[in-house]
Protein backbone atom coordinates (compact mmCIF):
# COMPACT_ATOMS: atom_id res chain seq x y z
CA UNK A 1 92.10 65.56 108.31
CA UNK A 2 91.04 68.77 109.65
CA UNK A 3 88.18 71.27 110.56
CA UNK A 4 90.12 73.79 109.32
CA UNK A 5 91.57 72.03 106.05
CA UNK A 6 90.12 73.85 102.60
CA UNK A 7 88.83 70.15 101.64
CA UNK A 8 86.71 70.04 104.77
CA UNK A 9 85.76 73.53 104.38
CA UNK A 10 84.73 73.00 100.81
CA UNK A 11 82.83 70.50 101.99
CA UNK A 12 81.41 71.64 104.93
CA UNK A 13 79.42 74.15 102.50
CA UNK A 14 78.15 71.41 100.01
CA UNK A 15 76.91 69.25 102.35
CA UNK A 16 74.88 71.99 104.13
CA UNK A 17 73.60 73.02 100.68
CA UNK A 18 72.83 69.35 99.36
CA UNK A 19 71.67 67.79 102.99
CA UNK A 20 70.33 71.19 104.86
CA UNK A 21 72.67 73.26 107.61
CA UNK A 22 70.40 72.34 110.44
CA UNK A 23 71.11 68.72 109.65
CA UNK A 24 74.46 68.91 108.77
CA UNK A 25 75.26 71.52 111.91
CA UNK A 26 73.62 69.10 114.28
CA UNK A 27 75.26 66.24 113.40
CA UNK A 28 78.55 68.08 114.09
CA UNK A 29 77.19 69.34 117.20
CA UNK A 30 76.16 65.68 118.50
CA UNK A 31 79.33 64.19 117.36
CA UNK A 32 81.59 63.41 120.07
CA UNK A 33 85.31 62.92 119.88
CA UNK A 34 84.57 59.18 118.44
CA UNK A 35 81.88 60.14 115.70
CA UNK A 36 83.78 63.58 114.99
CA UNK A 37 86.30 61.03 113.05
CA UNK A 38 83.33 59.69 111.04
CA UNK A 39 81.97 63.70 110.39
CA UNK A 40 85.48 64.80 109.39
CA UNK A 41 86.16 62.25 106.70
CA UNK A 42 82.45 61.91 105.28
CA UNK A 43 82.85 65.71 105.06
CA UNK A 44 86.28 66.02 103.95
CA UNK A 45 85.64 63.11 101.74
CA UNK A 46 82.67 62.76 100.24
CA UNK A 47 81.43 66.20 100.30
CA UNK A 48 84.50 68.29 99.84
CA UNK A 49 86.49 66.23 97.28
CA UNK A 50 83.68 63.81 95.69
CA UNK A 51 81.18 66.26 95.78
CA UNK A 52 83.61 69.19 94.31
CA UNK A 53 84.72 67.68 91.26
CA UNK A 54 83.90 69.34 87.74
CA UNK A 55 83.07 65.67 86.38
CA UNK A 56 79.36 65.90 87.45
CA UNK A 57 76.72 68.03 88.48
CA UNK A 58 74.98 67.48 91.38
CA UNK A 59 71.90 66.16 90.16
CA UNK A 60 73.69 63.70 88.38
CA UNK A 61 75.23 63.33 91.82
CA UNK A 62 72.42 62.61 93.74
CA UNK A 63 70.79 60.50 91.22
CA UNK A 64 74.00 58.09 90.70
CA UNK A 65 73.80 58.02 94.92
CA UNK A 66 69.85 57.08 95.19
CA UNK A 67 71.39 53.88 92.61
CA UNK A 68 74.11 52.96 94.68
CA UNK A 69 72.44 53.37 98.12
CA UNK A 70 69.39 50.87 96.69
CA UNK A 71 72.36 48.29 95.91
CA UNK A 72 73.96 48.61 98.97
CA UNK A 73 70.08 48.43 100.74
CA UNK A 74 70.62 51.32 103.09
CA UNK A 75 67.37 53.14 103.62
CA UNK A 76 68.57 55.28 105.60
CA UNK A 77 70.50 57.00 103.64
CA UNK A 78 68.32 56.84 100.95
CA UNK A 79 65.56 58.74 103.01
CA UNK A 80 68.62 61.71 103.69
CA UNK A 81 69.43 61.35 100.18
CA UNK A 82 65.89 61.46 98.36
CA UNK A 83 65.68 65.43 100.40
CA UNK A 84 69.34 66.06 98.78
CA UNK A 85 68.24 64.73 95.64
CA UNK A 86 64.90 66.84 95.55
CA UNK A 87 66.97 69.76 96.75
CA UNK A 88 69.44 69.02 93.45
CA UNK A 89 66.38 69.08 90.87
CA UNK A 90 65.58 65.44 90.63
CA UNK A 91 62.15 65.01 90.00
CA UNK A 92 59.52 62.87 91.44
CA UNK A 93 59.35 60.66 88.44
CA UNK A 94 63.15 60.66 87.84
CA UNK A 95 63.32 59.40 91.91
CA UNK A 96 60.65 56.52 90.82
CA UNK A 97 62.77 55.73 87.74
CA UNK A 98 65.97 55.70 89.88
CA UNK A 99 64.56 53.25 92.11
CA UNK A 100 62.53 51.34 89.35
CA UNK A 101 65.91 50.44 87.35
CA UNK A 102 68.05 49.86 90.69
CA UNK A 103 65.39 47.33 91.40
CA UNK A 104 65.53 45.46 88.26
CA UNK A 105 69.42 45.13 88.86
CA UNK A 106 69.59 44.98 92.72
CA UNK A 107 66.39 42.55 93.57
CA UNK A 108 63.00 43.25 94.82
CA UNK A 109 63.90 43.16 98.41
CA UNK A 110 66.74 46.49 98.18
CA UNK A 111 63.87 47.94 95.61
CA UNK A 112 61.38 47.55 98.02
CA UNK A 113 63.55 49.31 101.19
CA UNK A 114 64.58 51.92 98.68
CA UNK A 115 60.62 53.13 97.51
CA UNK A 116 59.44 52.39 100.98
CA UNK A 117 62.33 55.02 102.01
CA UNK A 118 61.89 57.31 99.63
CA UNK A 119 57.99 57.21 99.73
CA UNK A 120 58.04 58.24 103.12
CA UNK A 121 60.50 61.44 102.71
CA UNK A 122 58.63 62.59 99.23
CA UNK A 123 55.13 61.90 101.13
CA UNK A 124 56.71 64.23 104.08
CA UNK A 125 57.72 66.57 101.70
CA UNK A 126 54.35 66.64 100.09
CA UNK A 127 55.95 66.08 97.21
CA UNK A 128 53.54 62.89 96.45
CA UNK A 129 49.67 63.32 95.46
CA UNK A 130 47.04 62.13 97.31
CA UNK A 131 46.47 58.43 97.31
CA UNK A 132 44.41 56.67 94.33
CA UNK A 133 40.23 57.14 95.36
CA UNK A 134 40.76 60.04 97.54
């Protein structure tokens, strides 16, 4: 794997479109010659051959990720996900829904992580309303 392969570059441009280039570009920038192995293959990867493929749009992307991160309990990538999913045109209520099925399938305690995540980003985002009685 390399900086300078076309799958890399590919992906280097979807994940700065999907995740934002000032997150993307500083977690290059912070990634020393340990975590740089991590950045190229997640780039490489996920972004530039997952990410690339005809099969599915990104939405469809996003959403299927937002599932799979709720099984797999990992909040924090829900919370970096739930900004690429906004930023793919998944809607608030399609985000709840997400979350709402993965629940049902995953148990309470992933469910719970995964709103609790993803409340805090679309709150952030002001992408929430104001809370009931105010």
């Amino acid at each position: 794997m390399s900086q300078n392969s076309d799958q890399f570059n590919k992906g280097l441009k979807v994940r700065r479109e999907v995740l934002g280039a000032d997150y993307v570009d500083g977690s290059i920038a912070q990634a020393d010659d340990f975590m740089m192995a991590f950045q190229n293959i997640t780039t490489e990867w996920c972004w530039g051959y997952a990410w690339t493929r005809p099969g599915l749009d990104r939405k469809k992307r996003s959403m299927l990720n937002l599932a799979m991160l709720t099984a797999l309990n990992r909040p924090n990538e829900i919370k970096l996900h739930v900004k690429g999913a906004l930023t793919n045109g998944v809607s608030v209520d399609e985000i709840k829904e997400i979350l709402l099925h993965a629940t049902v399938y995953c148990g309470i305690p992933a469910g719970l992580d995964a709103f609790k995540a993803a409340h805090s980003v679309l709150k952030e985002a002001g992408a929430l309303p104001h809370p009931r009685g105010q």
